[in-house]
Protein backbone atom coordinates (compact mmCIF):
# COMPACT_ATOMS: atom_id res chain seq x y z
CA UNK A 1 90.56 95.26 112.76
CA UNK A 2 89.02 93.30 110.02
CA UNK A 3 91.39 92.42 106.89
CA UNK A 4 89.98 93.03 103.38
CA UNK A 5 92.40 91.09 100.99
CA UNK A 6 92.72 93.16 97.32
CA UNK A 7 93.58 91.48 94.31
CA UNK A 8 94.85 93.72 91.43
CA UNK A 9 97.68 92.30 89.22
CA UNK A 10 99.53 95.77 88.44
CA UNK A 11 100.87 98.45 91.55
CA UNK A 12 102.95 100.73 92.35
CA UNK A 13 105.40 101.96 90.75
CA UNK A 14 102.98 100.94 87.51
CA UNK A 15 101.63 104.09 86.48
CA UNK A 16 98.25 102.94 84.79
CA UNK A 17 94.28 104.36 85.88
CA UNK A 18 93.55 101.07 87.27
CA UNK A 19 96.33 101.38 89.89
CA UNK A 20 94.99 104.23 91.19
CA UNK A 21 91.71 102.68 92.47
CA UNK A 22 93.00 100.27 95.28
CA UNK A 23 95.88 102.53 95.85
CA UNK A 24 93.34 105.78 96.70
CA UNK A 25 90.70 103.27 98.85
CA UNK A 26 93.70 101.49 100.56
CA UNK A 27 96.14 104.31 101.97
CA UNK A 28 92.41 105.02 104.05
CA UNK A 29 90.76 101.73 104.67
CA UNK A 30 92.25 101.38 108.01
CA UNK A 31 90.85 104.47 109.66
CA UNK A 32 87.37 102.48 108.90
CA UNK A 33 88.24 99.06 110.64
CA UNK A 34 89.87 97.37 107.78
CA UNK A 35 93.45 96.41 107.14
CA UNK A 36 94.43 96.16 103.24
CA UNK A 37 96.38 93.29 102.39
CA UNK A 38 97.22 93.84 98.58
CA UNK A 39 98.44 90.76 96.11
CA UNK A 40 99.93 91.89 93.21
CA UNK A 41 102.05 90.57 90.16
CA UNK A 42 105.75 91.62 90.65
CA UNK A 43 106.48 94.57 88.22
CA UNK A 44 109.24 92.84 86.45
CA UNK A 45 106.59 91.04 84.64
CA UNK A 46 105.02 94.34 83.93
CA UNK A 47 104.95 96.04 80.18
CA UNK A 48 104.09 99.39 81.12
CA UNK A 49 107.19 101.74 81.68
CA UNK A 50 107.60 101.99 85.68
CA UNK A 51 107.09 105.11 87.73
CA UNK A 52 108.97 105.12 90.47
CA UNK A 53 107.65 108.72 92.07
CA UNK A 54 104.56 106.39 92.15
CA UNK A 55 106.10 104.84 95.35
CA UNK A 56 105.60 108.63 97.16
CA UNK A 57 102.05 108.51 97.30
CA UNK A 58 101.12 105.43 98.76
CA UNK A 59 100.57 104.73 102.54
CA UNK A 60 102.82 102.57 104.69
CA UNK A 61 99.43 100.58 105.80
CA UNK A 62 98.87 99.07 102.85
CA UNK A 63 101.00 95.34 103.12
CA UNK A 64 102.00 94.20 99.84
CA UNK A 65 102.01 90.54 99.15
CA UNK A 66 103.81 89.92 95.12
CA UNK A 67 103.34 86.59 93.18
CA UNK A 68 104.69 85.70 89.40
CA UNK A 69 103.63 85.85 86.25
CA UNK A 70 104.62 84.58 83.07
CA UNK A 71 106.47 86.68 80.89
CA UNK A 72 105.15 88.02 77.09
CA UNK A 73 106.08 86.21 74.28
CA UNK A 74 107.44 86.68 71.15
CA UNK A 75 105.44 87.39 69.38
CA UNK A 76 103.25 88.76 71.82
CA UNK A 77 100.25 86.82 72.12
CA UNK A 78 98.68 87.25 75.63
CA UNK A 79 99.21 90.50 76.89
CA UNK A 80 96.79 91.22 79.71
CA UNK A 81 98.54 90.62 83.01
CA UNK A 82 95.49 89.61 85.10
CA UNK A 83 95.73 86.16 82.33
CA UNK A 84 99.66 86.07 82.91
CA UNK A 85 99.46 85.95 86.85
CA UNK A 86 96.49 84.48 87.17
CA UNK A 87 97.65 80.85 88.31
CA UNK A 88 100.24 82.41 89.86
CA UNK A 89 98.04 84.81 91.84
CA UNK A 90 95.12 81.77 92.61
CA UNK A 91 97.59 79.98 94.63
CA UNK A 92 98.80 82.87 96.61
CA UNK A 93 95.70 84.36 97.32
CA UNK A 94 94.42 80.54 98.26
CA UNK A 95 97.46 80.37 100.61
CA UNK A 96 96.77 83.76 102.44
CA UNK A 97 92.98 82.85 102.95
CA UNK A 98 94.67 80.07 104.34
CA UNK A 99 96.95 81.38 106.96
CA UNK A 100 95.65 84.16 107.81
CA UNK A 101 92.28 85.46 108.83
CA UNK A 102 90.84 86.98 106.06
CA UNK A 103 87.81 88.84 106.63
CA UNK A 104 86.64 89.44 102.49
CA UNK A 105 87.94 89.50 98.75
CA UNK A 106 88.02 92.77 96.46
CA UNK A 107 88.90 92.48 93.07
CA UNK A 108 88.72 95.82 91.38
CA UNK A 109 88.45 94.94 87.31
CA UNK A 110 89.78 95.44 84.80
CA UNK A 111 91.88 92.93 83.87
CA UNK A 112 88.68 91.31 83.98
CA UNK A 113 89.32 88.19 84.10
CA UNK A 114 90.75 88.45 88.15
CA UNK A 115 87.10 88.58 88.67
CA UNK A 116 86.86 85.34 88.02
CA UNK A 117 89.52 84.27 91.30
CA UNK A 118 86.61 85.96 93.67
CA UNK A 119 83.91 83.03 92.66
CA UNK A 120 87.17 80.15 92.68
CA UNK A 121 88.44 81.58 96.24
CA UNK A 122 85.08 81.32 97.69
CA UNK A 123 84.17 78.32 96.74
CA UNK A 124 87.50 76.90 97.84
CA UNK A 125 87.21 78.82 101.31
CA UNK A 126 83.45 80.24 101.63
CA UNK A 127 85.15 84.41 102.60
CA UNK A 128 82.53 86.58 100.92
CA UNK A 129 83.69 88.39 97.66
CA UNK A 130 83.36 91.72 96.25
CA UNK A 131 84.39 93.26 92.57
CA UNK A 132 84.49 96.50 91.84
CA UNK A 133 83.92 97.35 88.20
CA UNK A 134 86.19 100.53 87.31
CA UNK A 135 85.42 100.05 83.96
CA UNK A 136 81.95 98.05 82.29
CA UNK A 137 83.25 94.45 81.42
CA UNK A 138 80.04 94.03 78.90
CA UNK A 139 80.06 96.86 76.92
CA UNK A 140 79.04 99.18 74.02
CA UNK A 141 81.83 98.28 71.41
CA UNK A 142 79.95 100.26 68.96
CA UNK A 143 83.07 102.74 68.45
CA UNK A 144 85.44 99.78 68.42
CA UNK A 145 84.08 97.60 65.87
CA UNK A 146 86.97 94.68 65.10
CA UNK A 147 87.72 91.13 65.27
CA UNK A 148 89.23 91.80 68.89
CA UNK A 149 87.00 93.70 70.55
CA UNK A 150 84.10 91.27 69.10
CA UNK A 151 86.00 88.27 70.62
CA UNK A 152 86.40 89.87 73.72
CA UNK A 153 82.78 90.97 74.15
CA UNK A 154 81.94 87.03 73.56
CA UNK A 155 84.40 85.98 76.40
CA UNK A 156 83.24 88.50 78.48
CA UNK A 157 79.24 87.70 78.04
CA UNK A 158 80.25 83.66 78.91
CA UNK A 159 82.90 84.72 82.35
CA UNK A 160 80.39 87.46 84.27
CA UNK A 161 77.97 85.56 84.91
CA UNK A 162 79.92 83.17 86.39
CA UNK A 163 82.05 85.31 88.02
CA UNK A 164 79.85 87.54 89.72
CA UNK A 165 77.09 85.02 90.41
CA UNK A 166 77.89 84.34 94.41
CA UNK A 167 79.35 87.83 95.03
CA UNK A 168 78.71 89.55 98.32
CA UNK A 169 79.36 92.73 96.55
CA UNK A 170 78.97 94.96 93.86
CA UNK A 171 81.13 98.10 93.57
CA UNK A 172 82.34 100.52 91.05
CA UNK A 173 82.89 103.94 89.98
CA UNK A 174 79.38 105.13 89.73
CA UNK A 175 75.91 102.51 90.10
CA UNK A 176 75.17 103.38 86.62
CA UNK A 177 78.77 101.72 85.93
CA UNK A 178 77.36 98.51 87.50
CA UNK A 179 73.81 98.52 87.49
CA UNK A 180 73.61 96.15 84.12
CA UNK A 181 75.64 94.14 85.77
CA UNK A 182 72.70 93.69 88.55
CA UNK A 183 70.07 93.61 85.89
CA UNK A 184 71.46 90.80 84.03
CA UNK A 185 73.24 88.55 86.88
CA UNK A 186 70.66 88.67 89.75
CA UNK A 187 67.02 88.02 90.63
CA UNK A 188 67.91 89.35 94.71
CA UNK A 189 70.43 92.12 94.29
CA UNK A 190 73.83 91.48 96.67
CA UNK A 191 74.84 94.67 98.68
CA UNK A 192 75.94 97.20 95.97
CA UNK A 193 77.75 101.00 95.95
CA UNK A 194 79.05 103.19 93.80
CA UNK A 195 81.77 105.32 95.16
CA UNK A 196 84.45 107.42 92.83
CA UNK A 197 87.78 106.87 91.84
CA UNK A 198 87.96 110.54 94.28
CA UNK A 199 91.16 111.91 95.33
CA UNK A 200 94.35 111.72 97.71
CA UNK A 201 94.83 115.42 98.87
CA UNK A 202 98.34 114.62 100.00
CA UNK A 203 98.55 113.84 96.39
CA UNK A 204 98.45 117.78 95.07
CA UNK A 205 101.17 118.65 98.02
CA UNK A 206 103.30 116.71 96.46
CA UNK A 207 105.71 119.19 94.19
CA UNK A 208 108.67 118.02 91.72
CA UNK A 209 111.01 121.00 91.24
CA UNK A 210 113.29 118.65 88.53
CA UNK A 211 110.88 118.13 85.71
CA UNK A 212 110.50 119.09 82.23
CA UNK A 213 107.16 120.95 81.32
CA UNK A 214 106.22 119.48 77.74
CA UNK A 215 105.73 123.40 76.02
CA UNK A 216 109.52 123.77 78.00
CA UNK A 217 111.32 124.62 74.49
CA UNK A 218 108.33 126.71 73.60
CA UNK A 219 108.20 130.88 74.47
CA UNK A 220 105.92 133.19 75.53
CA UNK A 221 102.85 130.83 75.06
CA UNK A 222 99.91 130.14 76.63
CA UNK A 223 99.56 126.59 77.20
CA UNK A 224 96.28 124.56 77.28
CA UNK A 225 96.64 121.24 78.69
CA UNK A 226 94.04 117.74 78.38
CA UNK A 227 96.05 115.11 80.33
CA UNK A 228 94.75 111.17 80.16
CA UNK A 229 93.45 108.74 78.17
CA UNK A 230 91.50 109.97 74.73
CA UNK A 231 87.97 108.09 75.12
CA UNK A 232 86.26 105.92 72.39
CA UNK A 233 83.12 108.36 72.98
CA UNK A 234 85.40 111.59 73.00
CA UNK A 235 85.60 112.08 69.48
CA UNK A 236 82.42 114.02 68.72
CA UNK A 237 84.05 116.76 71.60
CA UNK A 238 87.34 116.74 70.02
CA UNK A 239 86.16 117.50 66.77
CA UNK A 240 83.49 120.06 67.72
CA UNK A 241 86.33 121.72 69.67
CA UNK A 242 88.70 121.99 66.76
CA UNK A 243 85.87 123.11 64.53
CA UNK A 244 85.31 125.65 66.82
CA UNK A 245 88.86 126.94 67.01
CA UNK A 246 88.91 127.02 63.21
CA UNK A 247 86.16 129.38 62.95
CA UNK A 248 87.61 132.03 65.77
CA UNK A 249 90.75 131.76 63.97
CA UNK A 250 89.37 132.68 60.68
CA UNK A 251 87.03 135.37 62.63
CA UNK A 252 90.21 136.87 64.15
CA UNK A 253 89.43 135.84 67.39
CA UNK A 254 91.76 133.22 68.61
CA UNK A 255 94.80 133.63 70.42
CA UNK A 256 98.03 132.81 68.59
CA UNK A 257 99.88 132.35 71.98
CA UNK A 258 98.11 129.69 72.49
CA UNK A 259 98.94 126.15 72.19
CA UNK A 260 96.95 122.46 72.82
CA UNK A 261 99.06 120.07 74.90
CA UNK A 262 97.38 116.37 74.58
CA UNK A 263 99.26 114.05 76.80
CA UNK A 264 99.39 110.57 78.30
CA UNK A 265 96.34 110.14 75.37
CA UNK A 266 97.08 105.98 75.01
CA UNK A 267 97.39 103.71 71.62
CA UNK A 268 93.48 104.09 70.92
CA UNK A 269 93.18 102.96 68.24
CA UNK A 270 90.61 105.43 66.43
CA UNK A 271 91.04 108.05 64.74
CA UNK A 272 94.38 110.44 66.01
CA UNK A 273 93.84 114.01 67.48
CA UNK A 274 96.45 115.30 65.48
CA UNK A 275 94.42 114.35 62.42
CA UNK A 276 91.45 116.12 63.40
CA UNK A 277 93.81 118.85 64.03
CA UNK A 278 94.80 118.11 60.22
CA UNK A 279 91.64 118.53 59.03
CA UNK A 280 90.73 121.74 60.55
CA UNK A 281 94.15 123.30 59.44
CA UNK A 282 95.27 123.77 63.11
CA UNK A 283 98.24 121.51 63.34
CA UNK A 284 100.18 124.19 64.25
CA UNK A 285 98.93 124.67 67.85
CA UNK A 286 98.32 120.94 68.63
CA UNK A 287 100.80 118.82 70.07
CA UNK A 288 100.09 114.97 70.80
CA UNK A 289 101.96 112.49 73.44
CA UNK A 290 100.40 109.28 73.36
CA UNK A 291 102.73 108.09 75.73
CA UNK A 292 101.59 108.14 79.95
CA UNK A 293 103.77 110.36 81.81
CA UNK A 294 104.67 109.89 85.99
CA UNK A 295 101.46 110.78 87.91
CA UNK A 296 102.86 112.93 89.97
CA UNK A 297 104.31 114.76 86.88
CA UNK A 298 100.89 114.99 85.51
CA UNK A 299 99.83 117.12 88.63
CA UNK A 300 102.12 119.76 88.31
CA UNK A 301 102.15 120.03 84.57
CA UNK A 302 97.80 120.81 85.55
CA UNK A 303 99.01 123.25 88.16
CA UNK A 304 101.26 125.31 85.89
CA UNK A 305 99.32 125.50 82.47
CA UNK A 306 97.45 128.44 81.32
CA UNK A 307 93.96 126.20 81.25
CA UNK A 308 93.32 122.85 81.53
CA UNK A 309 90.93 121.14 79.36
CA UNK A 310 88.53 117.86 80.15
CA UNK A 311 86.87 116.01 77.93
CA UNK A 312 84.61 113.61 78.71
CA UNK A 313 82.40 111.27 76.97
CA UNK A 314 78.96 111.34 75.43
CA UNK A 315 77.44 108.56 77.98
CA UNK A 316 75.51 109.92 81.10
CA UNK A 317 77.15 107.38 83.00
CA UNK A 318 81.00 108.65 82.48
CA UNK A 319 82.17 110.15 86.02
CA UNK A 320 85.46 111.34 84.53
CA UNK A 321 87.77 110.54 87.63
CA UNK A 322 89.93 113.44 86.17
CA UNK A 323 87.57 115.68 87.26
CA UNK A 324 88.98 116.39 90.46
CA UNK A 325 92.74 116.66 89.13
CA UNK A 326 91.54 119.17 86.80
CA UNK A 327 90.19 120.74 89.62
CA UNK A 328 92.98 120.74 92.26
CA UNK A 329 95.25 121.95 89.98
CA UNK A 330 92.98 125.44 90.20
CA UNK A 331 93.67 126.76 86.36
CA UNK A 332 90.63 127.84 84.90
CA UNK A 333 88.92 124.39 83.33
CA UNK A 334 86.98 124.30 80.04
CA UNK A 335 84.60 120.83 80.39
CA UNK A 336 82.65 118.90 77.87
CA UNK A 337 80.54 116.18 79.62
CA UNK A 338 77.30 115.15 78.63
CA UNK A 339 74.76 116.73 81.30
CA UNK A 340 73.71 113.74 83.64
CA UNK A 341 77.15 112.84 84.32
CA UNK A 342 78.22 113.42 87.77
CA UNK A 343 81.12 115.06 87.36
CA UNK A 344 78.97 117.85 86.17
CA UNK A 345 77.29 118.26 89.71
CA UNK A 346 80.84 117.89 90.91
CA UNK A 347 81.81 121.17 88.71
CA UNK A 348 79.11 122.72 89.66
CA UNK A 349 79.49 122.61 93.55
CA UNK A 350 82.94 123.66 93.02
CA UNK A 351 81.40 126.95 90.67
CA UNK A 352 83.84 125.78 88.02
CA UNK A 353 80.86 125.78 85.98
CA UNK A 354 81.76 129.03 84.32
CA UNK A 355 83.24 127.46 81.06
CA UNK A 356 81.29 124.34 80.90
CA UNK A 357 79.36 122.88 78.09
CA UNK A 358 76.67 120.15 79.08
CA UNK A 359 76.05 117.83 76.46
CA UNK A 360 72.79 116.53 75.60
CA UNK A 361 71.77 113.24 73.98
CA UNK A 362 69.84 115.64 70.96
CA UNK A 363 72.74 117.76 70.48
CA UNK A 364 73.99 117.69 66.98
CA UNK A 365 77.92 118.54 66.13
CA UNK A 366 76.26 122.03 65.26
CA UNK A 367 74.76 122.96 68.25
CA UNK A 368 78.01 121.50 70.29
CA UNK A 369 79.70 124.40 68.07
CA UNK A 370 76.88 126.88 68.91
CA UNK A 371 77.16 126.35 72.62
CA UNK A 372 81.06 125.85 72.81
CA UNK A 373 82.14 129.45 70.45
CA UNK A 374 81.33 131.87 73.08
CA UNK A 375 82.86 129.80 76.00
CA UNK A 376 85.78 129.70 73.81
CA UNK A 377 85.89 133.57 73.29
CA UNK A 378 85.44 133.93 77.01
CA UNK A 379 88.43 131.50 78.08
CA UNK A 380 91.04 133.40 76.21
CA UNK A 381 89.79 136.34 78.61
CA UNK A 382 91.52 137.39 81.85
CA UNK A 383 89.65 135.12 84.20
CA UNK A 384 88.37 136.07 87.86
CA UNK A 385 88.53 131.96 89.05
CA UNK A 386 86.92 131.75 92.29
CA UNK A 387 86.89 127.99 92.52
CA UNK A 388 85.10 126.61 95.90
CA UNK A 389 87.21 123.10 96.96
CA UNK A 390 85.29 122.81 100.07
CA UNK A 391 82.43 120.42 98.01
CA UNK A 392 85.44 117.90 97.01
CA UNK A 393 85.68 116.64 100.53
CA UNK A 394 82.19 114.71 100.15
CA UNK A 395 84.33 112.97 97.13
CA UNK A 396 88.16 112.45 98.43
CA UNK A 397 89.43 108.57 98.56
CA UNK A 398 89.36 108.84 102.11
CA UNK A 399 84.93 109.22 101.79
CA UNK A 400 85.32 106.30 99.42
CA UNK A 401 87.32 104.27 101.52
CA UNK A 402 84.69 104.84 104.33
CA UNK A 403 81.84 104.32 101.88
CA UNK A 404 83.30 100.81 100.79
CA UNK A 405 83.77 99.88 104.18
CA UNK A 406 80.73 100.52 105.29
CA UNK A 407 79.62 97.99 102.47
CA UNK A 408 81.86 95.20 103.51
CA UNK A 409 80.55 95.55 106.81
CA UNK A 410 77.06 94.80 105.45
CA UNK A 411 77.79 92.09 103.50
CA UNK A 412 79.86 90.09 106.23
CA UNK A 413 76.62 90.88 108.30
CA UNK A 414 74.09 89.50 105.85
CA UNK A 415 75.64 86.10 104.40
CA UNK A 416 75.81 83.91 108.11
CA UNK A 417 71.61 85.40 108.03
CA UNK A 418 71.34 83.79 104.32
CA UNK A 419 73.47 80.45 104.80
């Protein structure tokens, strides 16, 4: 049994996207020959509001090793916890390649700038390194255009290079995620993969019978839910949806029962749904919760709504790890990804294609409406939702874990040929 140490500076019971990545790839990596040995900031230092249901869906096999951090200041100046730990977590991740046998590094980013302790540790102690980029760290800031983001893109074109320049590995959510990062860093490409966020199915058996559903104070509605974070390249959907709505409501064809739920959407920092809502003269059926809500709670508020709703983003290479709670949760699904994504071949397999609209790089705002009214009129419908979960499998956590240990393998196997 080979030991694959993971450094990510939030966990359990931190209920952020990034958690979910080395928590879904570690409750499995043992079945494939590797024990996960997971260091982690203590979540005292944490500024996210703790879930503790969180704890429920992790697996007993994952060893948890926690360091310090320093706390935020007033006023808050350095926020990112992967800067607050990172001393903290250099000299405890130097320590356990120290004592015990450590077989390889994986630092899934972001907070970027952990990727930076791969390149450090091996240099310090020569155990191959792999980061796995959940999210681009040079990116299109195009839709976030300010001082910050600017500053950030500067930092972030001077520390890649550096930090991925003697990795073993290349991972992430999809190549297309990571593939830039190949172009740009390397003449001889390391061992790369792209495996999805995918899915826990012990996840979705997990059901809460003491919650509060958010349309709870609300009768005889029909609730439409879109849970997670509202995307910098989402906006063209959202508006083209609500566009849409205010046309079949003037055309008499909308249901008043029902209502849009947007929930856990995050402090982006663009424009608000509710003021597209404003616009369109539909602020009476959309309701906005910026604030994330328990995980677990997420899943069943999917499972009980009238439809779910995804939205996606207007870049091919968006996999839209939601895809599969959406899914799960088996309530008819209204999608709007652009067509090469792969979460539309996902959809597909699962024939939950039925009230998807593929988005092409042409299409205008108008011809998003176009293609988007009569899917509308359809949803309201009584639906005949014959979903086929079978094709998930091929995408589950426990495929990913196997699929990133497979990679590991190879690139313990190739360095002692190369050195």
């Amino acid at each position: 049994m080979k030991t694959v140490l993971i450094i990510y500076p939030h966990w359990v019971p931190a209920n952020l996207a990034g958690v979910q990545r080395p928590r879904l790839i570690g409750n499995y990596l043992k079945q494939f020959g590797w024990k996960p040995l997971l260091l982690t900031a203590h979540s005292k230092y944490y500024e996210e509001r703790l879930d503790p249901l969180m704890e429920k869906t992790v697996s007993k096999d994952i060893e948890v090793v926690y360091t310090k951090a320093y706390k935020v200041t007033r006023p808050r100046i350095i926020g990112d916890i992967g800067l607050r730990a990172f001393p903290f977590l250099k000299e405890s991740a130097l320590n356990l390649c120290r004592e015990r046998d450590i077989d390889f590094i994986w630092i899934p980013i972001p907070s970027f700038y952990t990727a930076i302790l791969g390149r450090v540790l091996h240099e310090k102690t020569k155990i191959p390194y792999g980061i796995d980029y959940i999210d681009p760290w040079v990116r299109d800031i195009t839709n976030q255009n300010n001082l910050r983001a600017k500053l950030s893109q500067i930092v972030a074109k001077l520390l890649e290079p550096y930090a991925v320049k003697k990795a073993a590995l290349i991972s992430g959510v999809s190549t297309p995620y990571y593939q830039p990062v190949l172009d740009r860093n390397f003449k001889k490409e390391p061992v790369h993969v792209g495996m999805p966020y995918g899915f826990d199915p012990n996840d979705h058996k997990i059901k809460l019978s003491d919650i509060s559903y958010p349309w709870e104070s609300t009768k005889s509605i029909k609730p439409w839910i879109y849970a997670g974070a509202f995307l910098p390249n989402s906006h063209l959907f959202v508006k083209a949806f609500f566009t849409t709505i205010a046309e079949l409501k003037k055309e008499s064809k909308w249901d008043p029962r029902i209502k849009l739920y947007f929930i856990g959407t995050g402090p982006y920092p663009a424009k608000r749904i509710t003021a597209y809502a404003s616009d369109f003269g539909i602020s009476d059926i959309v309701h906005e919760n910026r604030e994330r809500f328990p995980f677990l709670h997420v899943l069943n508020f999917l499972s009980k709504a009238d439809r779910v709703m995804l939205f996606g983003s207007t870049e091919k290479h968006y996999t839209a790890s939601k895809t599969f709670q959406c899914l799960l949760s088996e309530r008819p699904l209204l999608t709007m990804l652009h067509e090469e994504s792969s979460a539309v071949e996902i959809i597909k397999k699962s024939n939950a294609e039925k009230f998807l609209m593929p988005y092409s790089d042409d299409d205008s705002e108008t011809v998003i409406i176009k293609k988007l009214k009569p899917i509308l009129e359809q949803l309201q419908k009584d639906v005949k939702w014959d979903l086929d979960l079978e094709p998930l499998n091929a995408h589950s956590s426990i495929q990913s874990a196997k699929v990133l240990a497979e990679a590991m393998n190879k690139a313990i196997d190739i360095i002692p040929k190369e050195t």
